[in-house]
Structures are given as C-alpha cells and as structure tokens.
N, C-alpha and C. Protein backbone atom coordinates (compact mmCIF):
# COMPACT_ATOMS: atom_id res chain seq x y z
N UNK A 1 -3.26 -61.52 -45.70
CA UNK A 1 -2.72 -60.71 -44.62
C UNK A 1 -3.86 -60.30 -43.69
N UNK A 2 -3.95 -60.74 -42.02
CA UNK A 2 -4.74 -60.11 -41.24
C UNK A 2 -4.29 -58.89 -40.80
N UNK A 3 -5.48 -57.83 -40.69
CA UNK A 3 -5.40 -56.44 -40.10
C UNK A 3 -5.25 -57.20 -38.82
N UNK A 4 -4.60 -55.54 -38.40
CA UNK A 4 -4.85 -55.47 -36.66
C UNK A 4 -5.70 -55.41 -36.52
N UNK A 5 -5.89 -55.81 -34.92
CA UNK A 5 -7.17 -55.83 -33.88
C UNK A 5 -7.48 -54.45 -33.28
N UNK A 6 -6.10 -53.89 -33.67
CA UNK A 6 -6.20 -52.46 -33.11
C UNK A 6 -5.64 -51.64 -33.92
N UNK A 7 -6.52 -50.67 -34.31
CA UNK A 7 -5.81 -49.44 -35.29
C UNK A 7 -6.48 -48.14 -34.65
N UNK A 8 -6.83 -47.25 -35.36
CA UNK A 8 -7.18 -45.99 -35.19
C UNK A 8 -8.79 -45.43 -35.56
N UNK A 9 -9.15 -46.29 -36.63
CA UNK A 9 -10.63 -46.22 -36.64
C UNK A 9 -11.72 -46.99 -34.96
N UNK A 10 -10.87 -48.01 -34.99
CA UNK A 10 -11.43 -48.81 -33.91
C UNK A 10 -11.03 -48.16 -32.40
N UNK A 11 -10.10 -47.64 -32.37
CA UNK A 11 -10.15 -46.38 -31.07
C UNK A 11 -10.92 -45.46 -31.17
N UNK A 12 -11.37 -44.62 -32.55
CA UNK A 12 -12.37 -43.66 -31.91
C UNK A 12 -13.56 -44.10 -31.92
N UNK A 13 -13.75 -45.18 -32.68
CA UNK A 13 -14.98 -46.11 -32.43
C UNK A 13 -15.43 -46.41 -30.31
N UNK A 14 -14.17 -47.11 -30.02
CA UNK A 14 -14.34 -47.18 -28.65
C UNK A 14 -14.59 -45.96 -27.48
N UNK A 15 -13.62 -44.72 -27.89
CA UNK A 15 -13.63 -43.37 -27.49
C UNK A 15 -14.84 -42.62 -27.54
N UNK A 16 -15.82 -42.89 -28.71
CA UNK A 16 -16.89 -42.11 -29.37
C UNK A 16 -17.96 -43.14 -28.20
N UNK A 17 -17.91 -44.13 -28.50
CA UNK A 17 -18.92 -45.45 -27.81
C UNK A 17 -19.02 -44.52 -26.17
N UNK A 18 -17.66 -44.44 -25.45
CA UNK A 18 -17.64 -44.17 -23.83
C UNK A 18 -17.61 -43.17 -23.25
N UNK A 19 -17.26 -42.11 -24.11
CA UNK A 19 -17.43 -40.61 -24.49
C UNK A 19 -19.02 -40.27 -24.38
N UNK A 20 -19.35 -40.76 -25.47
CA UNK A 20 -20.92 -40.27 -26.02
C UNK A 20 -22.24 -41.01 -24.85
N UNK A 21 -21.99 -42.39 -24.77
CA UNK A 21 -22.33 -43.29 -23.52
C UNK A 21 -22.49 -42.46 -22.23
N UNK A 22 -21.32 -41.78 -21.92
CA UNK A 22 -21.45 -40.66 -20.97
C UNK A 22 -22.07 -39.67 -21.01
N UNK A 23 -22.03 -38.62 -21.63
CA UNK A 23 -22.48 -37.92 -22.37
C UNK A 23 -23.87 -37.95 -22.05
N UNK A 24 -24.79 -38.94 -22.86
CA UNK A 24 -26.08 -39.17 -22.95
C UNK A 24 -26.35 -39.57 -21.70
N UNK A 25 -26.20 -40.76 -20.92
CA UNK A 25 -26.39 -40.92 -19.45
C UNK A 25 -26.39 -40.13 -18.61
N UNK A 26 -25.64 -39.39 -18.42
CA UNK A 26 -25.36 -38.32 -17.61
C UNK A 26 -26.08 -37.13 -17.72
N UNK A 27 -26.61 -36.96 -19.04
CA UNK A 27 -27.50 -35.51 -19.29
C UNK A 27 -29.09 -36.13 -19.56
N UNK A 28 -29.44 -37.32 -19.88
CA UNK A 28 -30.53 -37.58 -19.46
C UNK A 28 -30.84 -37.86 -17.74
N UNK A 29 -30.12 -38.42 -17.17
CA UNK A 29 -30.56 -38.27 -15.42
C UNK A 29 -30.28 -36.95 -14.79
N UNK A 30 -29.49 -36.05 -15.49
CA UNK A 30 -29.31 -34.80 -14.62
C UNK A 30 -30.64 -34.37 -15.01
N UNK A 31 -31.46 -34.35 -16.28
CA UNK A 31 -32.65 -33.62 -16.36
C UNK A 31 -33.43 -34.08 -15.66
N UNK A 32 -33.86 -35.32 -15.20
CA UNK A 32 -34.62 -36.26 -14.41
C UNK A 32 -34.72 -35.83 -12.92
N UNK A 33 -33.30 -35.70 -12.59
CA UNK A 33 -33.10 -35.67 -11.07
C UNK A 33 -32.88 -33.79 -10.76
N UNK A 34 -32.69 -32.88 -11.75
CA UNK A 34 -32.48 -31.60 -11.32
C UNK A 34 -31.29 -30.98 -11.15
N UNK A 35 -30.22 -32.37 -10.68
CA UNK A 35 -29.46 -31.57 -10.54
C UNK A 35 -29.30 -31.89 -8.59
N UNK A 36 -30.40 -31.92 -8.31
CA UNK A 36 -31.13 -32.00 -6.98
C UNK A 36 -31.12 -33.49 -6.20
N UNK A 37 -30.84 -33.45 -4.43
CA UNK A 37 -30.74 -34.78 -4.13
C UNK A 37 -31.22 -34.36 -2.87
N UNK A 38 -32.54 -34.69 -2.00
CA UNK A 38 -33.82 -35.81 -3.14
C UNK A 38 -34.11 -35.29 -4.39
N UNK A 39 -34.41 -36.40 -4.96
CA UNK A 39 -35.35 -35.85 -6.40
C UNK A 39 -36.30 -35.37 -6.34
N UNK A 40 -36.43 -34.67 -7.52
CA UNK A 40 -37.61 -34.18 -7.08
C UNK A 40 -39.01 -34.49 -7.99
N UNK A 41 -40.25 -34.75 -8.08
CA UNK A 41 -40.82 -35.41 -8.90
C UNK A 41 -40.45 -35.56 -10.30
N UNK A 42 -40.27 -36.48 -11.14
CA UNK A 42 -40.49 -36.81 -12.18
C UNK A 42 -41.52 -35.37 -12.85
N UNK A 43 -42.21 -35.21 -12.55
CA UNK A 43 -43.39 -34.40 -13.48
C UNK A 43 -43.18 -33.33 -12.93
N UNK A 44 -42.13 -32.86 -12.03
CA UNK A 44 -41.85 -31.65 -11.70
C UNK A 44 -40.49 -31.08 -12.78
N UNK A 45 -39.17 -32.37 -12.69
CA UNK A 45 -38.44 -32.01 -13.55
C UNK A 45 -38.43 -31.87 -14.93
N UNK A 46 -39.53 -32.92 -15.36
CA UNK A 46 -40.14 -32.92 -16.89
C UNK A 46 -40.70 -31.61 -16.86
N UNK A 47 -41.04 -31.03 -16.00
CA UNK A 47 -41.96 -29.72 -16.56
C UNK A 47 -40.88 -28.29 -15.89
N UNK A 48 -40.05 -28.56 -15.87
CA UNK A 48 -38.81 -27.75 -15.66
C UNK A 48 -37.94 -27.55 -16.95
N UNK A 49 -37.53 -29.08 -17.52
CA UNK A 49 -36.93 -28.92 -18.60
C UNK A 49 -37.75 -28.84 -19.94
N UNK A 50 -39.32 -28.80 -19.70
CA UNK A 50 -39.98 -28.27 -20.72
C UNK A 50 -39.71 -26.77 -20.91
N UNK A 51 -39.56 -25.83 -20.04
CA UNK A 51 -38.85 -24.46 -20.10
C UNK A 51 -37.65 -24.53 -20.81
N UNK A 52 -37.22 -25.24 -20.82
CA UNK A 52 -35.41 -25.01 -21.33
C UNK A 52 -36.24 -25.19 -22.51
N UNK A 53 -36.79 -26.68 -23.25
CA UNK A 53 -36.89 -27.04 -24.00
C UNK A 53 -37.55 -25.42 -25.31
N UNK A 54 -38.39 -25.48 -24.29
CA UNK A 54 -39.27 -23.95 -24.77
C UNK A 54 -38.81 -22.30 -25.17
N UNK A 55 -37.37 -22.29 -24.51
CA UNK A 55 -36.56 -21.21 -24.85
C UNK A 55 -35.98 -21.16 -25.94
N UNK A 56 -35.70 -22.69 -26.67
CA UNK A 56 -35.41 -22.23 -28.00
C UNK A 56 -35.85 -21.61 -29.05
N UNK A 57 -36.95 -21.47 -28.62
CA UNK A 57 -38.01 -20.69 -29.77
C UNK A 57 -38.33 -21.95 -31.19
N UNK A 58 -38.15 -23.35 -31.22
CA UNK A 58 -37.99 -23.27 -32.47
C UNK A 58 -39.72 -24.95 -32.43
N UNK A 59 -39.94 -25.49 -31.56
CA UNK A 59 -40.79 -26.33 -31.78
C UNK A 59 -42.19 -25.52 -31.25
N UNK A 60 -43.48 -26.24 -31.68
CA UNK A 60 -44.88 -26.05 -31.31
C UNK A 60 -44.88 -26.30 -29.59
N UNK A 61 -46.42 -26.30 -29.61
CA UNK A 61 -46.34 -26.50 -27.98
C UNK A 61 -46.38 -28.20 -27.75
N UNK A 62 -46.90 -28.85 -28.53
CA UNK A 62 -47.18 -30.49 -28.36
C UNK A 62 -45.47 -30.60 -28.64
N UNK A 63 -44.78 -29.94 -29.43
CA UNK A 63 -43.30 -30.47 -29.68
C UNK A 63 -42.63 -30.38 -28.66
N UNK A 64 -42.66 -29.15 -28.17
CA UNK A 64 -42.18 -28.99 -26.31
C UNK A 64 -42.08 -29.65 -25.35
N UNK A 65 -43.54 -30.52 -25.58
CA UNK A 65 -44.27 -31.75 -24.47
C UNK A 65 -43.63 -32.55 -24.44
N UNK A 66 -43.50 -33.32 -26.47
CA UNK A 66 -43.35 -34.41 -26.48
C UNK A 66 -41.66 -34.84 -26.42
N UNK A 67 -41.23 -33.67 -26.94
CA UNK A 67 -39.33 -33.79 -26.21
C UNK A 67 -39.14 -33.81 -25.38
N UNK A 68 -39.49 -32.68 -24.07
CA UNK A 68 -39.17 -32.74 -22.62
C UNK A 68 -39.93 -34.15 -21.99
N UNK A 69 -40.80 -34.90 -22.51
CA UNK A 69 -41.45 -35.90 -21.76
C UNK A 69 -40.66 -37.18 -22.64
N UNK A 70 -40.11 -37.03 -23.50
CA UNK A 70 -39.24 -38.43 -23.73
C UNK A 70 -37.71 -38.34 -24.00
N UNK A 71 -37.14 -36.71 -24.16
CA UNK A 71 -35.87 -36.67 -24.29
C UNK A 71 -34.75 -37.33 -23.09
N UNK A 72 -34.54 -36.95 -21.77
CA UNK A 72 -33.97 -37.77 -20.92
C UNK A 72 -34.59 -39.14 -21.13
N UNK A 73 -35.59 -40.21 -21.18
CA UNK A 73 -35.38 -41.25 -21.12
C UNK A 73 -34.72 -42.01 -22.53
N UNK A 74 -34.85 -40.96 -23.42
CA UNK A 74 -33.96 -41.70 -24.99
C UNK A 74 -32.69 -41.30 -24.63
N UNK A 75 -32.46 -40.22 -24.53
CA UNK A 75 -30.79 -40.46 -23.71
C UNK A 75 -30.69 -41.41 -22.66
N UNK A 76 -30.74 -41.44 -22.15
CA UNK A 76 -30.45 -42.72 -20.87
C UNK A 76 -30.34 -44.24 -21.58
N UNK A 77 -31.16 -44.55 -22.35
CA UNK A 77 -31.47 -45.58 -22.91
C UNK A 77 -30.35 -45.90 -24.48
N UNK A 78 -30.29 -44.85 -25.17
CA UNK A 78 -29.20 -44.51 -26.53
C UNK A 78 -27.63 -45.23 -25.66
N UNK A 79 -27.71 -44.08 -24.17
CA UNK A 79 -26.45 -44.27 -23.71
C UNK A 79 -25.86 -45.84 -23.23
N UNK A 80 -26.69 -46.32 -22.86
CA UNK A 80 -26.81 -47.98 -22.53
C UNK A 80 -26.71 -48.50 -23.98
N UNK A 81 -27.47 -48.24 -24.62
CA UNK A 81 -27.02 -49.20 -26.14
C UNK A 81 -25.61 -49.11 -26.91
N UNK A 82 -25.37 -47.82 -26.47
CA UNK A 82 -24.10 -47.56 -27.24
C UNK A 82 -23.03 -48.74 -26.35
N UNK A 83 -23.38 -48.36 -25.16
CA UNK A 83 -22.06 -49.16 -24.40
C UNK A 83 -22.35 -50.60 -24.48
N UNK A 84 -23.55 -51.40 -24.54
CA UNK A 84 -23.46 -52.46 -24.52
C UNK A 84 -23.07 -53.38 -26.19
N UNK A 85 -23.17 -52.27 -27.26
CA UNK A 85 -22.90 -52.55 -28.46
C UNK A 85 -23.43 -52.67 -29.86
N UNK A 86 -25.11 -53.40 -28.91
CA UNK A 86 -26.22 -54.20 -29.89
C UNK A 86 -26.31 -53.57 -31.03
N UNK A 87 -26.26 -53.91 -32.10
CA UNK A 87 -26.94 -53.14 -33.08
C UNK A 87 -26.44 -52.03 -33.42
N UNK A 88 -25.02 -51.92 -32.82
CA UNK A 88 -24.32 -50.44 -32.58
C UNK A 88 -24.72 -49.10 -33.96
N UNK A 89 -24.25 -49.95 -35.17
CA UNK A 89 -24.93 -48.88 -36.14
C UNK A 89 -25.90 -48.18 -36.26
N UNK A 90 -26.81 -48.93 -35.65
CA UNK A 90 -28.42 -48.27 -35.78
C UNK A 90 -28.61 -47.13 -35.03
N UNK A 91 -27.70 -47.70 -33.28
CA UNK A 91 -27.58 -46.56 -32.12
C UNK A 91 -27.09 -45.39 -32.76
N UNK A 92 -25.27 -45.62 -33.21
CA UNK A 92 -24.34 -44.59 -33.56
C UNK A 92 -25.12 -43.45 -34.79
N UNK A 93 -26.16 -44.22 -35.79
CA UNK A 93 -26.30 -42.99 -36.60
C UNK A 93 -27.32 -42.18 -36.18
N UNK A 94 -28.60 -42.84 -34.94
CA UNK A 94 -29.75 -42.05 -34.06
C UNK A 94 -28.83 -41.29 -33.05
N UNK A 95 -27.26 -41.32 -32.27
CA UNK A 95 -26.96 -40.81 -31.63
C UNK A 95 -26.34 -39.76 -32.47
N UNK A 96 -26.08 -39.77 -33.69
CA UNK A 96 -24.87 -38.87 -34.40
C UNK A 96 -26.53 -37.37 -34.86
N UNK A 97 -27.51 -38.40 -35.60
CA UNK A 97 -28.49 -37.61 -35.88
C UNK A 97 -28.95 -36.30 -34.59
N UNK A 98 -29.38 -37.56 -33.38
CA UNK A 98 -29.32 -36.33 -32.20
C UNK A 98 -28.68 -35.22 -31.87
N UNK A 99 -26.85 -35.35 -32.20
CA UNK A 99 -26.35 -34.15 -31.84
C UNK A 99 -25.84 -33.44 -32.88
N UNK A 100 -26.53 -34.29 -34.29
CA UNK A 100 -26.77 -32.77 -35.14
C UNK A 100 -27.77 -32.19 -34.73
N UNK A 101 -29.36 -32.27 -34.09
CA UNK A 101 -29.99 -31.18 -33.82
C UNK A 101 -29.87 -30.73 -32.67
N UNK A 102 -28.93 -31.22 -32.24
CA UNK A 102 -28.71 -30.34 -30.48
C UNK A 102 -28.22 -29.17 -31.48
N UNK A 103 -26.89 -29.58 -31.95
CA UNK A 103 -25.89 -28.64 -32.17
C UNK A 103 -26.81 -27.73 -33.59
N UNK A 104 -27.33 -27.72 -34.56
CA UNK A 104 -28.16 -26.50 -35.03
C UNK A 104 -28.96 -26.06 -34.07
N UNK A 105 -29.78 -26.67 -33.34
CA UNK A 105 -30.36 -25.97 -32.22
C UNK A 105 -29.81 -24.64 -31.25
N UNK A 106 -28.48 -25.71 -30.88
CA UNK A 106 -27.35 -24.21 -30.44
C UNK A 106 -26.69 -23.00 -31.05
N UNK A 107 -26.46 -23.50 -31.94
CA UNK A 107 -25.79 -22.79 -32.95
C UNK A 107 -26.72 -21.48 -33.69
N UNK A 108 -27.63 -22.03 -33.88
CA UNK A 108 -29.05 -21.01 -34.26
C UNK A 108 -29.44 -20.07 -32.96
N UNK A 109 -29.36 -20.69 -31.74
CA UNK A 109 -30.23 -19.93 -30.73
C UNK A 109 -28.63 -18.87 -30.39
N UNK A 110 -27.50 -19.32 -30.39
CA UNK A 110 -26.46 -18.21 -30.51
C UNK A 110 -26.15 -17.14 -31.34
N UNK A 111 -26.36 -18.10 -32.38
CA UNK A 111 -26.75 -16.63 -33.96
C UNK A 111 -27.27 -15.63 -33.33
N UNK A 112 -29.09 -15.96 -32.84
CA UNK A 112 -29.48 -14.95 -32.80
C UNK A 112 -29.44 -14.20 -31.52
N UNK A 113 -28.26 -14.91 -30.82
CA UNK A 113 -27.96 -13.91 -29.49
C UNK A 113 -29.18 -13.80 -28.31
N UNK A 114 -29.77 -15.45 -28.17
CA UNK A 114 -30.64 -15.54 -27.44
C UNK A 114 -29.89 -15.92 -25.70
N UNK A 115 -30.29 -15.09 -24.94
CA UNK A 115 -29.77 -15.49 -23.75
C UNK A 115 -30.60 -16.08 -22.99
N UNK A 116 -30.36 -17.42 -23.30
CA UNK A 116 -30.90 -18.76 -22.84
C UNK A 116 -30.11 -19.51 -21.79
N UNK A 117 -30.70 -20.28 -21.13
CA UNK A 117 -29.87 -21.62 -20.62
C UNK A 117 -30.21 -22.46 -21.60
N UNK A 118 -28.60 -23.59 -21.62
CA UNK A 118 -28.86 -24.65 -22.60
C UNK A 118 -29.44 -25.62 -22.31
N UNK A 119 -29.62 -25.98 -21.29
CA UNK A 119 -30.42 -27.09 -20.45
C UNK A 119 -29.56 -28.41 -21.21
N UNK A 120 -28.43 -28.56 -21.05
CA UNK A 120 -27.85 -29.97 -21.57
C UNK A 120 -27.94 -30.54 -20.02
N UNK A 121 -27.42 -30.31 -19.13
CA UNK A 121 -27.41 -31.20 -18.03
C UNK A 121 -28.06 -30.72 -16.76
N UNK A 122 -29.14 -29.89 -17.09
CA UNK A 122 -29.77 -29.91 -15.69
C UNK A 122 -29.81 -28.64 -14.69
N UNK A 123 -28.58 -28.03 -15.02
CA UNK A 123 -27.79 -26.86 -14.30
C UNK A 123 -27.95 -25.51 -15.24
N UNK A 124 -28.23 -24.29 -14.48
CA UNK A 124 -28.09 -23.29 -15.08
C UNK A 124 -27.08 -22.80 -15.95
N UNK A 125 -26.85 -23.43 -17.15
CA UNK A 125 -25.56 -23.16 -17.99
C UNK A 125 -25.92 -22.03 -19.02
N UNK A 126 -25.59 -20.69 -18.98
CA UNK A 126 -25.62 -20.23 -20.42
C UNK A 126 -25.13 -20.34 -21.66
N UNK A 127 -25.86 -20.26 -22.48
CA UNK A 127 -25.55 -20.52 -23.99
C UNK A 127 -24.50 -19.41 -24.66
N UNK A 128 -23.49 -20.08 -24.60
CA UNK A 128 -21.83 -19.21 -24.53
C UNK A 128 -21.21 -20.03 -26.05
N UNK A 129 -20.03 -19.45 -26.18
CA UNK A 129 -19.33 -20.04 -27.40
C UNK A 129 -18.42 -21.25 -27.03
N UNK A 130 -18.62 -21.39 -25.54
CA UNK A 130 -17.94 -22.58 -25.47
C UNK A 130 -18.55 -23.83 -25.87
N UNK A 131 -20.20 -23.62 -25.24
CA UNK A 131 -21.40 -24.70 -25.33
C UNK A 131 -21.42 -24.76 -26.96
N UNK A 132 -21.38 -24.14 -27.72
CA UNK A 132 -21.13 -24.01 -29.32
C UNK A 132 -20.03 -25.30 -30.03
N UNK A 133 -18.67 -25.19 -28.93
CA UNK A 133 -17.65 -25.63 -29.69
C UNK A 133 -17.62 -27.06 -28.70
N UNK A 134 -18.21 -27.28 -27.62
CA UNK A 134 -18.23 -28.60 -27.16
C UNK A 134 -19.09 -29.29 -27.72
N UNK A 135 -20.58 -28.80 -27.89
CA UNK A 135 -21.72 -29.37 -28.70
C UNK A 135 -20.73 -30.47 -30.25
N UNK A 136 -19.96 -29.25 -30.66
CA UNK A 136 -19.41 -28.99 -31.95
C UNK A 136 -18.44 -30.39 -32.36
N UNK A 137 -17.68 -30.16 -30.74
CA UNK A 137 -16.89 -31.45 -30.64
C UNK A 137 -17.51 -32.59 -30.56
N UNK A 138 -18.34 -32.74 -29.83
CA UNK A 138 -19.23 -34.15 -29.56
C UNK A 138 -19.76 -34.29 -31.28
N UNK A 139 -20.33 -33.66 -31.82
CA UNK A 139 -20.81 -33.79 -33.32
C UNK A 139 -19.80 -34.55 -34.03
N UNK A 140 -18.70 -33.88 -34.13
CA UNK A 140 -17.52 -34.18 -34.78
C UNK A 140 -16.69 -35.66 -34.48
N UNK A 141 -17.39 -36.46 -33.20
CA UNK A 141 -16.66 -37.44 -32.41
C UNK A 141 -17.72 -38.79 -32.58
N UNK A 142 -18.89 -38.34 -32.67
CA UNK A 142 -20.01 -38.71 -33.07
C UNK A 142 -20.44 -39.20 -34.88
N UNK A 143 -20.04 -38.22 -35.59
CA UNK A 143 -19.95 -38.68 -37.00
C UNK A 143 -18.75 -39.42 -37.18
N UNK A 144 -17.74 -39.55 -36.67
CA UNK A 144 -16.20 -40.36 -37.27
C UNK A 144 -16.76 -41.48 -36.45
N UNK A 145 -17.18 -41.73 -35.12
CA UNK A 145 -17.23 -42.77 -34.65
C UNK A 145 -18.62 -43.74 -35.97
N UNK A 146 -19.58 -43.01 -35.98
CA UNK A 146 -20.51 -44.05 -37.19
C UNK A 146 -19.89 -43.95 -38.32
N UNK A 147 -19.24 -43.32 -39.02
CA UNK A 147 -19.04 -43.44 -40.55
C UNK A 147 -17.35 -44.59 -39.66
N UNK A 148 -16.68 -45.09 -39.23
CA UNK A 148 -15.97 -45.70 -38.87
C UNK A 148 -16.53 -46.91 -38.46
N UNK A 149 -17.92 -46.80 -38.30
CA UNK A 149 -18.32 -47.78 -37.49
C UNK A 149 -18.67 -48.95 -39.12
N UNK A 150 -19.73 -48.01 -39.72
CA UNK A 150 -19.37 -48.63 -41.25
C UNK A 150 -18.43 -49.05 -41.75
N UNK A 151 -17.68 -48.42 -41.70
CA UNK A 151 -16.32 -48.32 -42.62
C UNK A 151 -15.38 -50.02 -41.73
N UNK A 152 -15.79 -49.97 -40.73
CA UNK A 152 -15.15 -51.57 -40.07
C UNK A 152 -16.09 -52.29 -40.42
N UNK A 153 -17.57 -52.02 -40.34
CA UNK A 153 -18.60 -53.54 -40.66
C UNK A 153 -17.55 -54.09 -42.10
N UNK A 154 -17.78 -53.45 -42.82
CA UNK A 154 -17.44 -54.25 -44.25
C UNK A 154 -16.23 -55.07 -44.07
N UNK A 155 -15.17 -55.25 -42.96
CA UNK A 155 -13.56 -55.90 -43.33
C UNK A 155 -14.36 -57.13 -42.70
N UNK A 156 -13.54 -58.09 -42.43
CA UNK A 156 -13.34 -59.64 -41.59
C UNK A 156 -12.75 -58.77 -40.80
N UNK A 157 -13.71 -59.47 -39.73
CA UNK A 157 -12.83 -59.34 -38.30
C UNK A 157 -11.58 -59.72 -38.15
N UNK A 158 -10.78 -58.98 -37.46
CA UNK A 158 -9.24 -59.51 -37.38
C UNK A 158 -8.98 -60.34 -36.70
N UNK A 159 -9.59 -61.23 -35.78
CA UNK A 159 -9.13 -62.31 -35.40
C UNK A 159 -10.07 -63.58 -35.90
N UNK A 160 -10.87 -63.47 -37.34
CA UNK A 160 -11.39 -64.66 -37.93
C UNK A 160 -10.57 -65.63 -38.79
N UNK A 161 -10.58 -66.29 -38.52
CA UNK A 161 -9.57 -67.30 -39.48
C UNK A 161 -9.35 -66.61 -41.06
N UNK A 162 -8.37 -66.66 -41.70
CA UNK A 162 -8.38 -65.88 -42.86
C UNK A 162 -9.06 -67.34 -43.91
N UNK A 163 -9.90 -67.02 -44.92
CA UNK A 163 -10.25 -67.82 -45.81
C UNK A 163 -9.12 -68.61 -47.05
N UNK A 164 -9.37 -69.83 -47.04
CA UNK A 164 -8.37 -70.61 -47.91
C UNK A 164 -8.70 -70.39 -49.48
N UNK A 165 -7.69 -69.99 -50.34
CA UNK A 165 -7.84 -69.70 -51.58
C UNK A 165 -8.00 -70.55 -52.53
C-alpha cells in the first residue's frame, strides 16, 4: 500500500519550511538595513544591534561581537536553505536549536522584568508577553516541522515504485 503524497506531517513540514524561511530572512535584513531606506552602513547597523544584543544581560563582551557580527547573515542564509531544501535536516534542527535560544533568551529577560527592546526585526519592539508567545509559537512550529522532518526521512517516498515481494 502507497502513502499519500500529502498528509499532515508533510504540511507542517512545508508551513514550518515558508513560515520559518520568512521569519529568518526577514529579521536578518531588517537588522542589516535598520529598518531604514538608504541603508545605513553595515558597521553602523552591526553596531546598533550589538546594543540589543547587549541588553540581554546574558553573553561576554567578545559574545556580543561575535553574535551581532554574524547573527543576521546566519539568518539570511538558514532562511535560503530551508526554502531551497538541501540537506533540510541539518538546516531544520540548527533552525529549531536557534529559536530555542531566542526563546529562553526571551523568556528569561521577561522573568526578570527587563525592559528591553527585543531586537527581532530591527524596530523598536518591547519585550511584552506577546513577543513571549510568538517566539513560543515559532519554537513550537519549528520542533514539529524537524522531528516530522525525521519522522518522513525513514518512509519510501510516495511516489517511488513500491518494491516487488
């Protein structure tokens, strides 16, 4: 008996892929560009969202550096892999890992009732209970999409010839 080509693991697989794809694209160039049109230097916005980066209270000063100086271009780049597919597992469990430490990151800096900006996209956003439960959602959309993503490697593809017994 062949499975479908289409069920419900393989939709949030696709959902999680164009969702998260977005997601990451979109919040690595908003840090890049400011927000702002012209741009404004590269080493101006890197050292803008080193502040955000820095309000969390929770990395050294080289840790500060070395996130704000490579975090937008690994998003930008995660977000392209996810959509183009390659290797998708490898992407989905470095993208699922990422927004578990966004989301303790948030979740901790709310605990302690730090009134921060979250610096997810660039824009003065405060760190509210909504940013908590969207972070929360993306986490949640993010782990079903890789543990699904597994959970399909192991079948035959549904449109491979079925094997003769």
């Amino acid at each position: 008996m062949q499975s479908s080509p289409f069920n419900l693991r393989r939709a949030i697989i696709w959902i999680g892929r164009l969702v998260l794809a977005g997601f990451f694209i979109y919040a690595g160039y908003a840090k890049l560009t400011m927000g702002m049109h012209p741009r404004p230097p590269i080493g101006v916005a890197l050292s803008f969202f080193a502040l955000n980066v820095d309000s969390y209270q929770i990395l050294p000063t080289w840790g500060v550096k070395f996130v704000a100086n490579t975090l937008p271009f690994a998003e930008i780049g995660l977000g392209f892999l996810l959509l183009i597919g390659w290797r998708f597992r490898i992407w989905a469990t470095l993208v699922t890992l990422i927004m578990l430490g966004f989301f303790v990151a948030v979740v901790r800096s709310y605990a302690l009732g730090m009134q921060i900006n979250c610096g997810c996209f660039a824009t003065p956003e405060p760190l509210t209970i909504k940013t908590v439960f969207r972070d929360g959602a993306l986490v949640a959309l993010a782990l079903l999409m890789t543990i699904f993503a597994f959970i399909e490697a192991r079948k035959p593809h549904p449109w491979s010839t079925p094997e003769k017994a």
